[in-house]
Each structure stands twice: as C-alpha cells, then as structure tokens.
N, C-alpha and C. Protein backbone atom coordinates (compact mmCIF):
# COMPACT_ATOMS: atom_id res chain seq x y z
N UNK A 1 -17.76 33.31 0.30
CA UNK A 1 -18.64 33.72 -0.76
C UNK A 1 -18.07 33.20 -2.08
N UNK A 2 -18.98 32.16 -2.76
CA UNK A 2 -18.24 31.99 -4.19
C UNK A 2 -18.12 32.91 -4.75
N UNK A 3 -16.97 33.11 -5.93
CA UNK A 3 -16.84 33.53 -7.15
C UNK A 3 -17.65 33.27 -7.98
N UNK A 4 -17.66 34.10 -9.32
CA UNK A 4 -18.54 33.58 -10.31
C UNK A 4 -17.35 32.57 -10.88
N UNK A 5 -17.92 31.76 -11.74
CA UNK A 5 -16.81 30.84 -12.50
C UNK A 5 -15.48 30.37 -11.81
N UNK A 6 -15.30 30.10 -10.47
CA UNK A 6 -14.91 29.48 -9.87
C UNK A 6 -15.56 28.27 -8.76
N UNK A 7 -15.62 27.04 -8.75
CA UNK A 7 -15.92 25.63 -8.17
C UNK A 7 -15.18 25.68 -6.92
N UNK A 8 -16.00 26.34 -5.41
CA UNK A 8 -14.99 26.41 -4.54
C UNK A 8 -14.29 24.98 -4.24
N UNK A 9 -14.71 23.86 -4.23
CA UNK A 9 -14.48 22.41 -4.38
C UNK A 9 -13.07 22.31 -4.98
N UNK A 10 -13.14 22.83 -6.03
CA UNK A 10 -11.88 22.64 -7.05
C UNK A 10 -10.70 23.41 -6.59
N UNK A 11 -11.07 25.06 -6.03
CA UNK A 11 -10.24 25.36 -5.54
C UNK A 11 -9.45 25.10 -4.33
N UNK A 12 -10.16 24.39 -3.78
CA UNK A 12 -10.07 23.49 -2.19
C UNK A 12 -8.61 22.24 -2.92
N UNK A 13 -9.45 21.63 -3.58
CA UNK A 13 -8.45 20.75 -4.16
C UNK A 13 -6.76 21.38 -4.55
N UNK A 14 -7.01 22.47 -5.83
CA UNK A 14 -5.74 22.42 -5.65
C UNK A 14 -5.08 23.05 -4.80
N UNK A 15 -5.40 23.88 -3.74
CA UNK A 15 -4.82 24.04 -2.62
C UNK A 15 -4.56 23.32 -1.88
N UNK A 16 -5.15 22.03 -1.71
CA UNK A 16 -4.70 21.10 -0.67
C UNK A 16 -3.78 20.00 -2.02
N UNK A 17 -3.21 20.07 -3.05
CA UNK A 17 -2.70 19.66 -3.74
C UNK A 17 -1.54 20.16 -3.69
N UNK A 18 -1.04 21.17 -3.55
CA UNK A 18 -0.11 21.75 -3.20
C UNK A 18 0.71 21.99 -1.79
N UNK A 19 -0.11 21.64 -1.35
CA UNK A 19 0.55 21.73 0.47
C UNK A 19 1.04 20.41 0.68
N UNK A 20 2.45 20.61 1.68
CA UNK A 20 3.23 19.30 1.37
C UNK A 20 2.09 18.51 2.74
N UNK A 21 2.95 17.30 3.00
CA UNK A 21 2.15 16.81 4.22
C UNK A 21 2.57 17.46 5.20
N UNK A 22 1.63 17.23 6.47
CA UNK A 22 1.28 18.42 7.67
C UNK A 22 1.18 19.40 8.00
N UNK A 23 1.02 20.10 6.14
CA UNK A 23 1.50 21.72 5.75
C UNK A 23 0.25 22.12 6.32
N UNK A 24 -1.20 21.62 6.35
CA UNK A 24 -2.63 22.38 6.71
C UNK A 24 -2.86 22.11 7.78
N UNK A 25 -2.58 20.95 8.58
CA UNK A 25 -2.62 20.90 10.25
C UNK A 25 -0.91 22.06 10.94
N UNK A 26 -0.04 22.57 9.90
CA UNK A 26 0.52 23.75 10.25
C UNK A 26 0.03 25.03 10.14
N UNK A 27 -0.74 25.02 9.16
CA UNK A 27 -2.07 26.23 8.94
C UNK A 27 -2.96 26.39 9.83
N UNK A 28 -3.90 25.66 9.85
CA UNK A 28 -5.13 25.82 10.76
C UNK A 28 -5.16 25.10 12.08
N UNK A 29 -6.20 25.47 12.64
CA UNK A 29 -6.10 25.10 13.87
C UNK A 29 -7.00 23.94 14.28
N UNK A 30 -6.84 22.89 15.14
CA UNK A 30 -7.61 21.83 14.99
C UNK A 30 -8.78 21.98 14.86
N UNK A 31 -10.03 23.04 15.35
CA UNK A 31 -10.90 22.82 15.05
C UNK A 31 -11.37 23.44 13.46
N UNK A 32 -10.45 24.02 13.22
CA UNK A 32 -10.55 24.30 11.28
C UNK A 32 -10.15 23.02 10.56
N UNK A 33 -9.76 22.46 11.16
CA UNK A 33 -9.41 21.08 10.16
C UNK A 33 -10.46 20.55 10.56
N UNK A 34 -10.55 19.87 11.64
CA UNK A 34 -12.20 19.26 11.96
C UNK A 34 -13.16 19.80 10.84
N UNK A 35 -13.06 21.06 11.12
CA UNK A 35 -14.65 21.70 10.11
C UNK A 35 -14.30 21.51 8.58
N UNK A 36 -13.11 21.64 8.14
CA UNK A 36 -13.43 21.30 6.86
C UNK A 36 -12.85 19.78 6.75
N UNK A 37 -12.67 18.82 7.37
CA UNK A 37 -12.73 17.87 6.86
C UNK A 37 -13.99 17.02 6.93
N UNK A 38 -14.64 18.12 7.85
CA UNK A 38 -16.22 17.35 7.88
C UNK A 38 -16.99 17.97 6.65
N UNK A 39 -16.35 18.86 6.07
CA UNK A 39 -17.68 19.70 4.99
C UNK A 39 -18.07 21.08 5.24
N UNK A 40 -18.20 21.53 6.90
CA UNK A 40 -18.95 22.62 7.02
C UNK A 40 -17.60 23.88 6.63
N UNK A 41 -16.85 24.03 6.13
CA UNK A 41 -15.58 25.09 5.94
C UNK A 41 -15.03 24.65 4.66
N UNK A 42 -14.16 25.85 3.51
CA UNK A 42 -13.71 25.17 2.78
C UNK A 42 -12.77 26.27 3.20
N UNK A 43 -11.23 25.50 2.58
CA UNK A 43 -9.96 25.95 3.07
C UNK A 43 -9.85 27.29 2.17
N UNK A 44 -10.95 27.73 1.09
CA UNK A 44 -10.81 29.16 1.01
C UNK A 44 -11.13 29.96 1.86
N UNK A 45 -12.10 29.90 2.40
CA UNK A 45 -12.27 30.83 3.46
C UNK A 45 -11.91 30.54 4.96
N UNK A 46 -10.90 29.69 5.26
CA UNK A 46 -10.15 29.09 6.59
C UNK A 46 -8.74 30.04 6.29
N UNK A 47 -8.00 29.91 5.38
CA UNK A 47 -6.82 30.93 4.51
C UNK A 47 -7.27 32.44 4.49
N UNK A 48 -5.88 33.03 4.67
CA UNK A 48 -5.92 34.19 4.25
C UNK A 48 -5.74 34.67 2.80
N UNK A 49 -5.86 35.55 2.52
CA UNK A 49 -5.62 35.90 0.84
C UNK A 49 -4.26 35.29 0.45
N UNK A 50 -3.53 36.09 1.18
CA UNK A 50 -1.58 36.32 1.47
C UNK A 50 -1.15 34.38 0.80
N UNK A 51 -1.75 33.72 1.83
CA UNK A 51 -1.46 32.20 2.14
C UNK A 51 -1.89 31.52 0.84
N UNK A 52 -3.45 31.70 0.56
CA UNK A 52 -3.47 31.31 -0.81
C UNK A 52 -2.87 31.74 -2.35
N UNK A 53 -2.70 32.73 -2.14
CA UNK A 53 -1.65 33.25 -3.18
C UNK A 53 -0.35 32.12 -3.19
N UNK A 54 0.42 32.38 -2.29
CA UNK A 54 1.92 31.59 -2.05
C UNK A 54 1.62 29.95 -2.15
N UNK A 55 0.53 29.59 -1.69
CA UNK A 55 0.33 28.21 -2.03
C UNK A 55 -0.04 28.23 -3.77
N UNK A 56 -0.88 28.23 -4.36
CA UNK A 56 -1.48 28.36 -5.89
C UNK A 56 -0.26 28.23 -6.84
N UNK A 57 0.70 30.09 -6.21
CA UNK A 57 1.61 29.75 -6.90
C UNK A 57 2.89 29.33 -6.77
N UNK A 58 3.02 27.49 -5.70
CA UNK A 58 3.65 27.05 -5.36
C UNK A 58 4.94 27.43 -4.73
N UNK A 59 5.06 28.57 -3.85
CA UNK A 59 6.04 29.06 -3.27
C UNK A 59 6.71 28.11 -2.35
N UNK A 60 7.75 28.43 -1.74
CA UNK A 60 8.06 27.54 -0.64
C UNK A 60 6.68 28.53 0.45
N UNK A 61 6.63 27.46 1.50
CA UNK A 61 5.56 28.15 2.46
C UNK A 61 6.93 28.40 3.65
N UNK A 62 5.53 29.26 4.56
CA UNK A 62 5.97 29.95 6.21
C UNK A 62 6.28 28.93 6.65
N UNK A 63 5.65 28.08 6.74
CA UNK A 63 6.60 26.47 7.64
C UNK A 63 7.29 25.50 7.05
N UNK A 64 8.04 26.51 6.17
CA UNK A 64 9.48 25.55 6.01
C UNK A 64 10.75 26.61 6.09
N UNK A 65 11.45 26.18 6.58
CA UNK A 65 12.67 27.02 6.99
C UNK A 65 13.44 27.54 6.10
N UNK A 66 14.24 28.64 5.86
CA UNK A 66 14.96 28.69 4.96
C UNK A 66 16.40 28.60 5.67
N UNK A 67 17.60 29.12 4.14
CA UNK A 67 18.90 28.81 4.82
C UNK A 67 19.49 29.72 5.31
C-alpha cells in the first residue's frame, strides 16, 4: 500500500542502493526476485519492516558475519 508522499519506485531504489551485491538474492527467495524484477512486487512489500529499517539506515545486514 503506498504512502502518501512517498514514490514506492524511489524507495525500491534506495533500498536496492544500499544492499551490497547478492545481499537481495540473500533476502528473498527466487521467486520474489523473479517478481520484482519483472515489475509485479516492489521490494517494499517483499521486506519486512525490521529489514528495511537496517538497510535505509545502512547497518551492517543479517548476511554478513560479524567478529
């Protein structure tokens, strides 16, 4: 469901601007990537709240290890 005054497009962007490489084929599952790389899904509503939070505000993510 859009927001008001939010471009889900844009928010798609910088979420996938922020994820390193193979960080969203570590997220979703092949057929969620299929769907939004075809159009019909946008990675806001493929994400959980939790996930987009920590991505936005550039955290390290769940699939990278710590020490």
């Amino acid at each position: 469901m859009p927001v008001s005054g939010y471009d889900p497009d844009d928010l798609d962007d910088a979420l996938e601007s922020n994820l390193e490489d193979g960080e969203l084929e570590d997220r979703l599952t092949d057929e969620e990537i299929d769907a939004y790389r075809a159009g019909d899904e946008r990675l806001v509503d493929l994400l959980e709240g939790e996930e987009i939070d920590r991505i936005l505000e550039d955290e390290p993510s769940s699939a990278e290890t710590t020490e």
